[in-house]
Protein backbone atom coordinates (compact mmCIF):
# COMPACT_ATOMS: atom_id res chain seq x y z
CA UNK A 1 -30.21 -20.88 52.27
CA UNK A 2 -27.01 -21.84 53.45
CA UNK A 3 -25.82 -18.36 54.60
CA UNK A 4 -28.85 -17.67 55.94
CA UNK A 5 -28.80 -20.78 58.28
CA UNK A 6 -25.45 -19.88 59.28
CA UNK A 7 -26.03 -16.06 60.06
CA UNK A 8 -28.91 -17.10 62.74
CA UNK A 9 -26.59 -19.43 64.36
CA UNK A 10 -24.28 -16.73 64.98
CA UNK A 11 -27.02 -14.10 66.05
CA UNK A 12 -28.19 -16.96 68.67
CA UNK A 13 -24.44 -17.59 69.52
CA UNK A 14 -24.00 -13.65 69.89
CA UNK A 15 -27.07 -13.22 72.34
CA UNK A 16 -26.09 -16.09 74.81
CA UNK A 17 -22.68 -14.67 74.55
CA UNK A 18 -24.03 -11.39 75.83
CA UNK A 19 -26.38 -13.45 78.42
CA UNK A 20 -23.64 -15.31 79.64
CA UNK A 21 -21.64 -11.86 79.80
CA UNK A 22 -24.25 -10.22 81.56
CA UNK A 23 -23.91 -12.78 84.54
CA UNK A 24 -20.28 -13.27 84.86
CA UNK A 25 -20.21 -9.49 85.37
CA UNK A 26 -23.20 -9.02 88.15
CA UNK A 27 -21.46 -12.11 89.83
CA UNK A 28 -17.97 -10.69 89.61
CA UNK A 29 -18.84 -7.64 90.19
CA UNK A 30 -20.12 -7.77 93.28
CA UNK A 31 -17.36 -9.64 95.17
CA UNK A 32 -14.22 -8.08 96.37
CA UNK A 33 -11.67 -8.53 93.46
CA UNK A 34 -14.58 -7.82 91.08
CA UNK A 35 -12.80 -5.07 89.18
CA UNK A 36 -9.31 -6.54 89.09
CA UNK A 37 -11.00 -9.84 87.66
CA UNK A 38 -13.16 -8.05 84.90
CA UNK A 39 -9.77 -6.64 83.83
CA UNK A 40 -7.83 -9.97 83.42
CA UNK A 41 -10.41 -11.49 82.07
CA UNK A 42 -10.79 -8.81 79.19
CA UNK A 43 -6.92 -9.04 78.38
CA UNK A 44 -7.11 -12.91 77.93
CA UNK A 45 -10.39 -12.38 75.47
CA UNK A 46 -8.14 -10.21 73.44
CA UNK A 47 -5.30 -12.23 73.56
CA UNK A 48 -7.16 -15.35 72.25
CA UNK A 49 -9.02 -13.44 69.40
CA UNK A 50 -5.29 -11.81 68.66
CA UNK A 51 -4.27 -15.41 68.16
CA UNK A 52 -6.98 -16.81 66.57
CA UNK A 53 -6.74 -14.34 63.84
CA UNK A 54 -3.18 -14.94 63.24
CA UNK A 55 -3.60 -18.63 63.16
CA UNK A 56 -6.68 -18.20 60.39
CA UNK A 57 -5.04 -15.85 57.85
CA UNK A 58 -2.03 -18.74 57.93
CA UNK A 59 -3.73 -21.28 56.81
CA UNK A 60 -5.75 -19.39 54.37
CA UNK A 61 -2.77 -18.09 52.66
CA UNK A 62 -0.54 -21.14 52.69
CA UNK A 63 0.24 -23.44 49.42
CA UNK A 64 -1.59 -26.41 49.22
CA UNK A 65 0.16 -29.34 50.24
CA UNK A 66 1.36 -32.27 48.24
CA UNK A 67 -1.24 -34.94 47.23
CA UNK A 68 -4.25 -32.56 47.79
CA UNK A 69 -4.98 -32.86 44.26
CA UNK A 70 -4.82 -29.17 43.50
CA UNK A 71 -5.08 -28.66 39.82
CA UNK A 72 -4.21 -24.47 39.72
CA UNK A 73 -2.03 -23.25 37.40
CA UNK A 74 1.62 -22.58 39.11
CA UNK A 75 3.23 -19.13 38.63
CA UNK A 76 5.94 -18.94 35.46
CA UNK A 77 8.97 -18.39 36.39
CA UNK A 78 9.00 -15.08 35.60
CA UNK A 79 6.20 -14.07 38.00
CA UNK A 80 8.45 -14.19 41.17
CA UNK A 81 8.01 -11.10 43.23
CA UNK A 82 10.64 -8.79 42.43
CA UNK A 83 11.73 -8.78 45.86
CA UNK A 84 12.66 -12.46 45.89
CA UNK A 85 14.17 -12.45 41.97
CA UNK A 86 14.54 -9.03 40.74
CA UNK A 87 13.14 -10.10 37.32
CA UNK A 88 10.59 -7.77 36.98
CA UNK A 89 11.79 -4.93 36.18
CA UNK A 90 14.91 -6.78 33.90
CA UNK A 91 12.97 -8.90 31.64
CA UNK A 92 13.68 -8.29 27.82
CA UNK A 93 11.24 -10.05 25.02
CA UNK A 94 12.69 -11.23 22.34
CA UNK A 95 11.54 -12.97 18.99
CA UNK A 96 13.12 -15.92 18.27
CA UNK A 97 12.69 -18.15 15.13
CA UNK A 98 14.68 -21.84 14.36
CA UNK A 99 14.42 -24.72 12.77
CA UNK A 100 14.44 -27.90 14.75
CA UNK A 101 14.65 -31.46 13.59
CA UNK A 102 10.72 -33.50 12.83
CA UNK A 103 11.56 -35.75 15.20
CA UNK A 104 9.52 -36.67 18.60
CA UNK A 105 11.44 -34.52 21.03
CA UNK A 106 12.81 -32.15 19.44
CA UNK A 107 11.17 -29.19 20.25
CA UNK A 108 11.17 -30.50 23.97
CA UNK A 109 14.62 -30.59 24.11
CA UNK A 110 14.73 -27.61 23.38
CA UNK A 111 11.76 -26.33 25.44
CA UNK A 112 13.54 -27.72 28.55
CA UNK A 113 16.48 -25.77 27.63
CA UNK A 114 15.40 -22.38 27.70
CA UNK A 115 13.65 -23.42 30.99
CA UNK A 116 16.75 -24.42 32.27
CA UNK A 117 17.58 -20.40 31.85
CA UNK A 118 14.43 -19.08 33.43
CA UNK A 119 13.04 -18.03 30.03
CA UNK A 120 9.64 -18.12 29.54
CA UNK A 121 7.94 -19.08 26.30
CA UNK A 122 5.14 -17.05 26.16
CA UNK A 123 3.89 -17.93 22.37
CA UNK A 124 4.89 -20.30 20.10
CA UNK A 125 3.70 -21.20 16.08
CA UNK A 126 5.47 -24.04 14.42
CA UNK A 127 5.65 -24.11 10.83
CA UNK A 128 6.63 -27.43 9.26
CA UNK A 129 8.64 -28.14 6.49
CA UNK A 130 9.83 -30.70 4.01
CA UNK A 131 13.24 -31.50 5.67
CA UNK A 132 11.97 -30.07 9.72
CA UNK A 133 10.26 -27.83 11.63
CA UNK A 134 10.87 -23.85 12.45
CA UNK A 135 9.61 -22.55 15.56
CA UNK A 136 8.74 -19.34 16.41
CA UNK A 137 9.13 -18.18 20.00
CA UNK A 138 7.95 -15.36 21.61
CA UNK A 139 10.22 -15.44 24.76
CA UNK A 140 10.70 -13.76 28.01
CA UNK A 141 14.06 -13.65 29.36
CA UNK A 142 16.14 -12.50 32.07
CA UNK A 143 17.66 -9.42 31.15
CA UNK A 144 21.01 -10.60 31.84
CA UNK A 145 21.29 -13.16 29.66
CA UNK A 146 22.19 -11.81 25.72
CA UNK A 147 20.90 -12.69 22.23
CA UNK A 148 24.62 -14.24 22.31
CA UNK A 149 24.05 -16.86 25.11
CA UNK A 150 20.25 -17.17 23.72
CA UNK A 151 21.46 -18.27 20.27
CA UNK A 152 23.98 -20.51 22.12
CA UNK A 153 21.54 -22.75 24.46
CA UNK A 154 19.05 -23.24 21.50
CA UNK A 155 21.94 -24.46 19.19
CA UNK A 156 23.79 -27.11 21.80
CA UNK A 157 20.03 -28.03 22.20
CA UNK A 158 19.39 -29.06 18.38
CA UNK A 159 18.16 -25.42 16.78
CA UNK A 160 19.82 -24.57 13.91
CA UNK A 161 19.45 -21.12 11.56
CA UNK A 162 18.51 -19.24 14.37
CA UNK A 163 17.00 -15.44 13.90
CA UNK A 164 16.44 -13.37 16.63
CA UNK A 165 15.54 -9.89 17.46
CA UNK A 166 13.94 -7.71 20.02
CA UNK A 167 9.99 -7.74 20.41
CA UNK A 168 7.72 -5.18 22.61
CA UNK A 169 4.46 -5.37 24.23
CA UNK A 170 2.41 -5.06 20.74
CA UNK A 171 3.69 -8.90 19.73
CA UNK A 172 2.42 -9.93 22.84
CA UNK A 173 -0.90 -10.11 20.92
CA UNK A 174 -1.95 -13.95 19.55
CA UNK A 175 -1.13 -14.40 15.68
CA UNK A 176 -5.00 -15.32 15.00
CA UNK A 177 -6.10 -11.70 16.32
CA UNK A 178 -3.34 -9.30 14.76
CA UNK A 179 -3.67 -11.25 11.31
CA UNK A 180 -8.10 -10.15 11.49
CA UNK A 181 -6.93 -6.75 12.53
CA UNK A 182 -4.55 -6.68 9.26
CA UNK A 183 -7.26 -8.32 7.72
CA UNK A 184 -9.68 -5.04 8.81
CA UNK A 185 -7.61 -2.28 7.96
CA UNK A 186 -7.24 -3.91 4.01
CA UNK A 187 -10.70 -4.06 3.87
CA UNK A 188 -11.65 -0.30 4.75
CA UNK A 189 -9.23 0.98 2.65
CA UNK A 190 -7.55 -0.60 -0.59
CA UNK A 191 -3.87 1.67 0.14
CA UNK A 192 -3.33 -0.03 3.84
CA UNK A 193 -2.49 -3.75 1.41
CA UNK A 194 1.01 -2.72 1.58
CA UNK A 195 1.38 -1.69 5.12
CA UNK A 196 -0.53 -4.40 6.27
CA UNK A 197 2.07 -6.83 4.36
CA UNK A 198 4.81 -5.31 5.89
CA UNK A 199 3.63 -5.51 9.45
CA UNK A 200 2.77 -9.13 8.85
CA UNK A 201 5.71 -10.67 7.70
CA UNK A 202 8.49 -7.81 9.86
CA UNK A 203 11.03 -6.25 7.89
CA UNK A 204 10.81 -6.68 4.02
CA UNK A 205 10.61 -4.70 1.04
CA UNK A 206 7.74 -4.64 -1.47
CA UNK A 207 7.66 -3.44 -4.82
CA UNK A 208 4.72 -3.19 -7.04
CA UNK A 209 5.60 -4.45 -10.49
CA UNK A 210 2.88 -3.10 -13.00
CA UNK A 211 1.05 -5.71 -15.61
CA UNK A 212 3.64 -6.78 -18.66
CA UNK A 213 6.70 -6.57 -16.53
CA UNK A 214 9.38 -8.43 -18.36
CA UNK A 215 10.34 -12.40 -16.79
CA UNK A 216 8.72 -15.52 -16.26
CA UNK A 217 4.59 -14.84 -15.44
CA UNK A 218 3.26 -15.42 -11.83
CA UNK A 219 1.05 -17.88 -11.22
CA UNK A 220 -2.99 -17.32 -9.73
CA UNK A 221 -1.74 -18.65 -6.87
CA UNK A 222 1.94 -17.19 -6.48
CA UNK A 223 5.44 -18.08 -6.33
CA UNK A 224 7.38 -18.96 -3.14
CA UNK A 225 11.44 -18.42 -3.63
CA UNK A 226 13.30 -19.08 -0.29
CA UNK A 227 13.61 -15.15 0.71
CA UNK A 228 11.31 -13.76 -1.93
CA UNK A 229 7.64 -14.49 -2.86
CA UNK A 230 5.46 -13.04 -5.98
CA UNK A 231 1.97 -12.66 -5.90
CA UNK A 232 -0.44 -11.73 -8.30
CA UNK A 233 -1.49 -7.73 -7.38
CA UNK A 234 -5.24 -7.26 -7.41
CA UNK A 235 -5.02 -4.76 -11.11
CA UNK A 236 -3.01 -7.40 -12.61
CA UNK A 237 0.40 -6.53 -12.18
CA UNK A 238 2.97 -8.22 -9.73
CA UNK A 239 3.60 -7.53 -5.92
CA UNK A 240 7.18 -8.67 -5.21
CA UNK A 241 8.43 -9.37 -1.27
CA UNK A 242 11.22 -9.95 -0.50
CA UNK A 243 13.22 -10.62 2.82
CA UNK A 244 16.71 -11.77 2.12
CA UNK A 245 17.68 -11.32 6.26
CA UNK A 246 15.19 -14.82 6.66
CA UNK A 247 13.34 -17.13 4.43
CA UNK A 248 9.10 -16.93 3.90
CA UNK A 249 8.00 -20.21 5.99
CA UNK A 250 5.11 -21.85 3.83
CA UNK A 251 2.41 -20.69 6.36
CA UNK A 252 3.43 -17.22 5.97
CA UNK A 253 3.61 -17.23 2.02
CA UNK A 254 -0.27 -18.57 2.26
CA UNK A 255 -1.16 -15.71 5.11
CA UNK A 256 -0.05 -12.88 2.53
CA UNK A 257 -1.63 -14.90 -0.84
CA UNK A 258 -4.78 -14.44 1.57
CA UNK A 259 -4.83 -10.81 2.12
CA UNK A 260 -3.86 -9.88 -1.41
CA UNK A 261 -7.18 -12.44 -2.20
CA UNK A 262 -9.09 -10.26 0.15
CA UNK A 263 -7.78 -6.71 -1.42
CA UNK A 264 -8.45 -8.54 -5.17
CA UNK A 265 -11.96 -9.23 -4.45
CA UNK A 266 -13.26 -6.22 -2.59
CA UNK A 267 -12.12 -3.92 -5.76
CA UNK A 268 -10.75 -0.21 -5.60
CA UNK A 269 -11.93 1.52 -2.13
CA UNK A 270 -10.88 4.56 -0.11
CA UNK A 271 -12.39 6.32 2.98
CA UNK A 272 -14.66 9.12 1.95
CA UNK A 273 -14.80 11.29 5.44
CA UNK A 274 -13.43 14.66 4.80
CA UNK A 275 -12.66 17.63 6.63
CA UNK A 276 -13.59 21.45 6.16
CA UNK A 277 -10.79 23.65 6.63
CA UNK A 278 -10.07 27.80 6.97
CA UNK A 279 -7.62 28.76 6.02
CA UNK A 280 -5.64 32.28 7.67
CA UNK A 281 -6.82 34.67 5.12
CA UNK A 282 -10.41 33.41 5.71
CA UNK A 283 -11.37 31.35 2.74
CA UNK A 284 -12.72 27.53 3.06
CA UNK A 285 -11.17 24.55 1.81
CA UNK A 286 -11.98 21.08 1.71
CA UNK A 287 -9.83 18.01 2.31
CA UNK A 288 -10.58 14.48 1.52
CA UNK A 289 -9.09 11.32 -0.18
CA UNK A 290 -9.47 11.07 -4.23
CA UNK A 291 -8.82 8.18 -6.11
CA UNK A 292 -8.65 7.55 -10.29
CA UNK A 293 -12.24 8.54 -10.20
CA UNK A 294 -11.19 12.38 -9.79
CA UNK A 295 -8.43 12.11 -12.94
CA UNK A 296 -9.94 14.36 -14.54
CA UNK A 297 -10.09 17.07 -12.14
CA UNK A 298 -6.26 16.32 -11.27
CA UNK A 299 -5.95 16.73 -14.89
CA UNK A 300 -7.08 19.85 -15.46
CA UNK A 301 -5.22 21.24 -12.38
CA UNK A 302 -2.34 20.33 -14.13
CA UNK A 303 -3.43 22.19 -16.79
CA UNK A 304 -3.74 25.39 -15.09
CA UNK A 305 -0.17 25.23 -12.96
CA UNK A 306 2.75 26.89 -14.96
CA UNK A 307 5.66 25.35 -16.00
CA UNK A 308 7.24 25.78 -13.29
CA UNK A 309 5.24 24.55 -10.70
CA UNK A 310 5.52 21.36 -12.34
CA UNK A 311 9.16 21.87 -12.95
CA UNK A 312 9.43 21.72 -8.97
CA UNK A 313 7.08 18.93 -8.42
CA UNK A 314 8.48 16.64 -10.41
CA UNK A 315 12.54 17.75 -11.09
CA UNK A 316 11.85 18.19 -14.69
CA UNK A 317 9.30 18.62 -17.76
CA UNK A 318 5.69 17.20 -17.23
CA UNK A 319 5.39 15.59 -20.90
CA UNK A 320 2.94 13.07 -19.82
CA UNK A 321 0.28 13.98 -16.97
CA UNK A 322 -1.64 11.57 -17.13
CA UNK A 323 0.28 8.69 -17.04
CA UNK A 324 1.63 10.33 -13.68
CA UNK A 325 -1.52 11.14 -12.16
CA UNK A 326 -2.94 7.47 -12.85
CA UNK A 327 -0.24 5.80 -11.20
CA UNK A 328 -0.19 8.66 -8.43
CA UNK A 329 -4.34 8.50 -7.52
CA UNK A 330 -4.64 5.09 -7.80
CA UNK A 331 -5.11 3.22 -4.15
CA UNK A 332 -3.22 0.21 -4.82
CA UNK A 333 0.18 2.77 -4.50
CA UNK A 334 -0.64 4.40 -1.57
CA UNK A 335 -2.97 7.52 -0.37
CA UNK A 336 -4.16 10.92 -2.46
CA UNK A 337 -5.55 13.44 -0.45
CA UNK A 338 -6.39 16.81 -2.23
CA UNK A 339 -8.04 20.10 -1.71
CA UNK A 340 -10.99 21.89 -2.97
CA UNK A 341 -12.08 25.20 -2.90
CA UNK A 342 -16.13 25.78 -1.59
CA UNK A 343 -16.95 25.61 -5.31
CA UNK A 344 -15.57 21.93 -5.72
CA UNK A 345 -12.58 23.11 -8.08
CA UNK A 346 -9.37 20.61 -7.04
CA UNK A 347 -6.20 23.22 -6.29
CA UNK A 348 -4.03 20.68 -4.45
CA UNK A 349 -3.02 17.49 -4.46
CA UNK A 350 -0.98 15.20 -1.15
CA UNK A 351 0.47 12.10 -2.06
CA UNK A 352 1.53 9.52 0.11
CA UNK A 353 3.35 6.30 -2.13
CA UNK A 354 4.46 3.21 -0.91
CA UNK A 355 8.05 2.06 -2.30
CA UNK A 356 9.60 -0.80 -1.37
CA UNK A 357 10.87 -0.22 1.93
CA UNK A 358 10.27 3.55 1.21
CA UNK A 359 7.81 5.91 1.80
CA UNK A 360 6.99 8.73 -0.80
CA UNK A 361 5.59 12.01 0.27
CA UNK A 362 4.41 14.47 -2.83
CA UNK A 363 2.66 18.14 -3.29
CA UNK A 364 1.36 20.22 -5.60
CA UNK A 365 -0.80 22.84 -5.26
CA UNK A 366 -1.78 25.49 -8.18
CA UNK A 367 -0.06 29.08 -9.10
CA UNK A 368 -3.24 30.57 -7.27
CA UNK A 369 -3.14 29.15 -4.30
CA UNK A 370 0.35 28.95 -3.50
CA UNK A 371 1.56 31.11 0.32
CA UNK A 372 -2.18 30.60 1.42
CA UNK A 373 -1.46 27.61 3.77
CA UNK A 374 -2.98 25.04 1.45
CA UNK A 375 0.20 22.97 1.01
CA UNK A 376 1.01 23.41 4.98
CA UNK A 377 -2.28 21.10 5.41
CA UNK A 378 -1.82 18.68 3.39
CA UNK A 379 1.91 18.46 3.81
CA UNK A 380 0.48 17.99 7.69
CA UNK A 381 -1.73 15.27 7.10
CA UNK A 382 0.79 13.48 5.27
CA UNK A 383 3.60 13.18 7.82
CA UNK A 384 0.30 12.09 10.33
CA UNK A 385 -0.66 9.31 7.82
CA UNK A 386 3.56 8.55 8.10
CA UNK A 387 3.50 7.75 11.55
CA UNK A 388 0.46 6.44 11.87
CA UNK A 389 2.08 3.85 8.87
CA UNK A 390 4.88 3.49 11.80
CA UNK A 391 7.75 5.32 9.66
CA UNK A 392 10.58 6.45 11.40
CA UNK A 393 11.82 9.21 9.55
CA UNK A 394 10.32 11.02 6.91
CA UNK A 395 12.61 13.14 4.08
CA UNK A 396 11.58 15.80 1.53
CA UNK A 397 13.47 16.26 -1.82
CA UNK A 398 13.07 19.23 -3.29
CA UNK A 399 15.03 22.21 -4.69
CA UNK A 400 16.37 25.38 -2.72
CA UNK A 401 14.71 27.27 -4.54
CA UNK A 402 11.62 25.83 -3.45
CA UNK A 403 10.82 28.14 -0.47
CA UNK A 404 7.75 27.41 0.24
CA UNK A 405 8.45 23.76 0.36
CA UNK A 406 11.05 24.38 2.63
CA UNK A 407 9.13 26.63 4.95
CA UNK A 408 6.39 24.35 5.08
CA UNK A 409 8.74 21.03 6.52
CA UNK A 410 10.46 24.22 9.47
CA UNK A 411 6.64 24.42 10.00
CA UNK A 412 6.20 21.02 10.74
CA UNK A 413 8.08 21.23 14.22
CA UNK A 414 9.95 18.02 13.93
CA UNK A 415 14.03 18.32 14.23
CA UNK A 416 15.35 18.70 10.33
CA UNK A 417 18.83 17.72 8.88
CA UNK A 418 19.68 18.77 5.67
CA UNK A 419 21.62 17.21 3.04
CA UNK A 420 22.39 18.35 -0.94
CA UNK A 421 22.29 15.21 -3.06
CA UNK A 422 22.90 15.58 -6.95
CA UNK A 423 21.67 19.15 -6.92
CA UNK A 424 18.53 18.72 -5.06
CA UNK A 425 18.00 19.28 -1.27
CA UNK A 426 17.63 16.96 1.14
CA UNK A 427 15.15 17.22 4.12
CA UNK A 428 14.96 14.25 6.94
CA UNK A 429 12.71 14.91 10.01
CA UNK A 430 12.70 12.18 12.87
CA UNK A 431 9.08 11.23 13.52
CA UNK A 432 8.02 10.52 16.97
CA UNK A 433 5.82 7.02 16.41
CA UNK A 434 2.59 6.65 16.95
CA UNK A 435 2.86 2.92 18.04
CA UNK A 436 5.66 0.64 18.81
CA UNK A 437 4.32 -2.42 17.24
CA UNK A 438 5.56 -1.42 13.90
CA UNK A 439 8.41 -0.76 12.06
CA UNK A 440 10.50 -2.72 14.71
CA UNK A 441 14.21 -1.42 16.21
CA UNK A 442 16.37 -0.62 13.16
CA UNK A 443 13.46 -0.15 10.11
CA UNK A 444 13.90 3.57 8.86
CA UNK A 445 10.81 4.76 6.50
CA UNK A 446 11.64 7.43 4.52
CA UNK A 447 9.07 9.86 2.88
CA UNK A 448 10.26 11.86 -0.64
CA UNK A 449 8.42 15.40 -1.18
């Protein structure tokens, strides 16, 4: 109603402008300076509207003034243009963790101190403990000022066992919403509980410690150790993490107890989409994750490979299959994917094993069906499932003599450097990540064939 009232006030202004108008010209007009007139008169209409826009857009865009009572959020520091501060384009984020004094103050001592730098604290979790409180920063700084100088101005203002290290747009993302994602990804499949670990608590290595494992049992509800923490794995064994470059914080021990709960009570689980392949010569293969559940096809594969197919796959005699195939298809190690001919027969299996801070990559694929492109698939899908698990680097151990091992990682495209170690050979290929969230700067994943 409003607009509406004011739009017919300007339509009458408008028409007794144009009356007016209309007057002023018939009377000018008509005397002797008529023409001269009209044309002054235009220029100073001009003139004023020239002004009156200038003087409009100035006070629209000018900051309020003090005692208005303006509530709006002020610009960070960091949000200069980078014509006035040049920041933009030198910012570095970094994640910072210390360990501040429980005392009132504290943290806004130090607070006020990394203001005092123009660095911005863009997240922050505290995580108390018996004798203080460490603080986790997620900061924004000018790129001029070093981890060096960082670690400096938080210790003269009270920090103490200080960790810091460089963080990218991914952490950027609130802890709530990146733990439910983790949280996600365990529940769809039973192999991500490792990577999902590792992504949550940075840089660590985790071993999986089967059931009867000589030393002291764990606990239902775990064991927190300064730099290393033992939970109880969902099939009874142990999961040991450890970090020994910075302790487990309380909060973070609980965060991991809950996503090994999660794993534990959802049971064995793997994706079952699967992809039809053809292969060069024509023939049809399928590929799709197997678990325990297809033992005893893996089994007799085994069976049908000569001695020294196995010889290759596993650097030696094969006197116990299938204690190596239920460690190998089980989903609490990591990720099976095998091949089957249009009949249903298994001819191949892909294994992708977590170890520690290690990544294992492993083939085999039966007499028959060996130089038919089988083992270039899965050996494909294997390096993809690498870097989507953020490794690094991936290497293949096998034997010279293995040429169609070798073949298969030239086929791969990625740049190789090779290496003989104890009379096997060596392949490393640098992966180009998928995401930058995870491993961070200086984590190397490596993947064993």
């Amino acid at each position: 109603m409003h607009h509406w009232r004011r739009d017919l006030v300007e339509l009458a202004a408008l028409f007794t402008a144009v009356a007016v108008a209309d007057g002023v010209a018939n009377l000018i007009g008509h005397g002797p300076d008529g023409p001269a007139l009209l044309l002054i008169s235009a220029l100073a209409l001009a003139a004023t509207a020239g002004f009156h826009t200038w003087w409009a857009r100035r006070h629209v865009h000018a900051p309020p003034t003090a005692g208005t009572g303006d509530t709006g959020a002020r610009p960070s520091a960091s949000a200069h243009p980078a014509g006035q501060s040049g920041r933009a384009a030198d910012d570095t984020l970094w994640r910072m963790r210390t360990t501040v004094r429980d005392e009132p103050g504290s943290l806004a001592a130090l607070c006020t101190a990394l203001a005092r730098h123009r660095v911005d604290i863009l997240s922050l979790q505290t995580h108390p403990l018996a004798d203080g409180t460490v603080d986790e920063f997620l900061l924004r700084a000018p790129g001029t000022l070093t981890v060096a100088e960082l670690t400096r101005v938080v210790a003269e203002s009270g920090g103490s066992s200080t960790w810091t290290e460089r963080a990218d747009a991914h952490d950027l993302v609130d802890a709530p919403t990146r733990i439910l994602g983790l949280a996600t990804r365990t529940a769809l499949d039973a192999a991500e509980l490792p990577l999902a670990l590792r992504q949550l608590l940075g840089r660590c290595t985790i071993r999986s410690l089967p059931a009867g494992t000589k030393g002291e049992p764990v606990p239902a509800e775990g064991t927190l150790e300064d730099t290393v923490l033992r939970l109880r794995a969902p099939d009874g064994g142990v999961l040991s993490v450890e970090r020994p470059h910075l302790p487990f914080t309380p909060t973070e021990f609980a965060r991991a107890r809950a996503l090994v709960e999660l794993d534990s009570r959802l049971g064995p689980r793997i994706p079952r989409s699967r992809d039809v392949l053809t292969l060069p010569e024509g023939n049809a293969i399928t590929v799709r994750r197997v678990d325990t559940g297809d033992l005893d096809a893996a089994r007799a594969m085994h069976e049908r490979c000569s001695e020294r197919t196995l010889d290759l796959r596993y650097h030696g005699p094969v006197r116990d299959a299938d204690r190596y195939l239920d460690h190998l298809l089980s989903p609490r190690f990591g990720r099976t994917i095998a091949a089957h001919t249009a009949s249903g027969r298994l001819v191949a299996l892909g294994h992708l094993l977590w170890d520690g801070e290690e990544t294992e990559v492993a083939l085999l694929v039966e007499d028959d069906w060996q130089r038919r492109g089988v083992g270039t698939e899965l050996l494909e899908r294997l390096v993809r499932m690498a870097v989507e698990a953020g490794c690094a680097s991936v290497y293949a151990v096998t034997r010279s003599a293995n040429t169609g091992m070798v073949a298969a990682m030239r086929g791969l495209g990625l740049p190789l450097d090779y290496q003989v170690e104890e009379g096997t050979l060596v392949i490393t290929a640098r992966l180009a990540p998928a995401r930058t969230g995870a491993p961070r700067a200086g984590d190397e994943e490596r993947v064993r064939l």
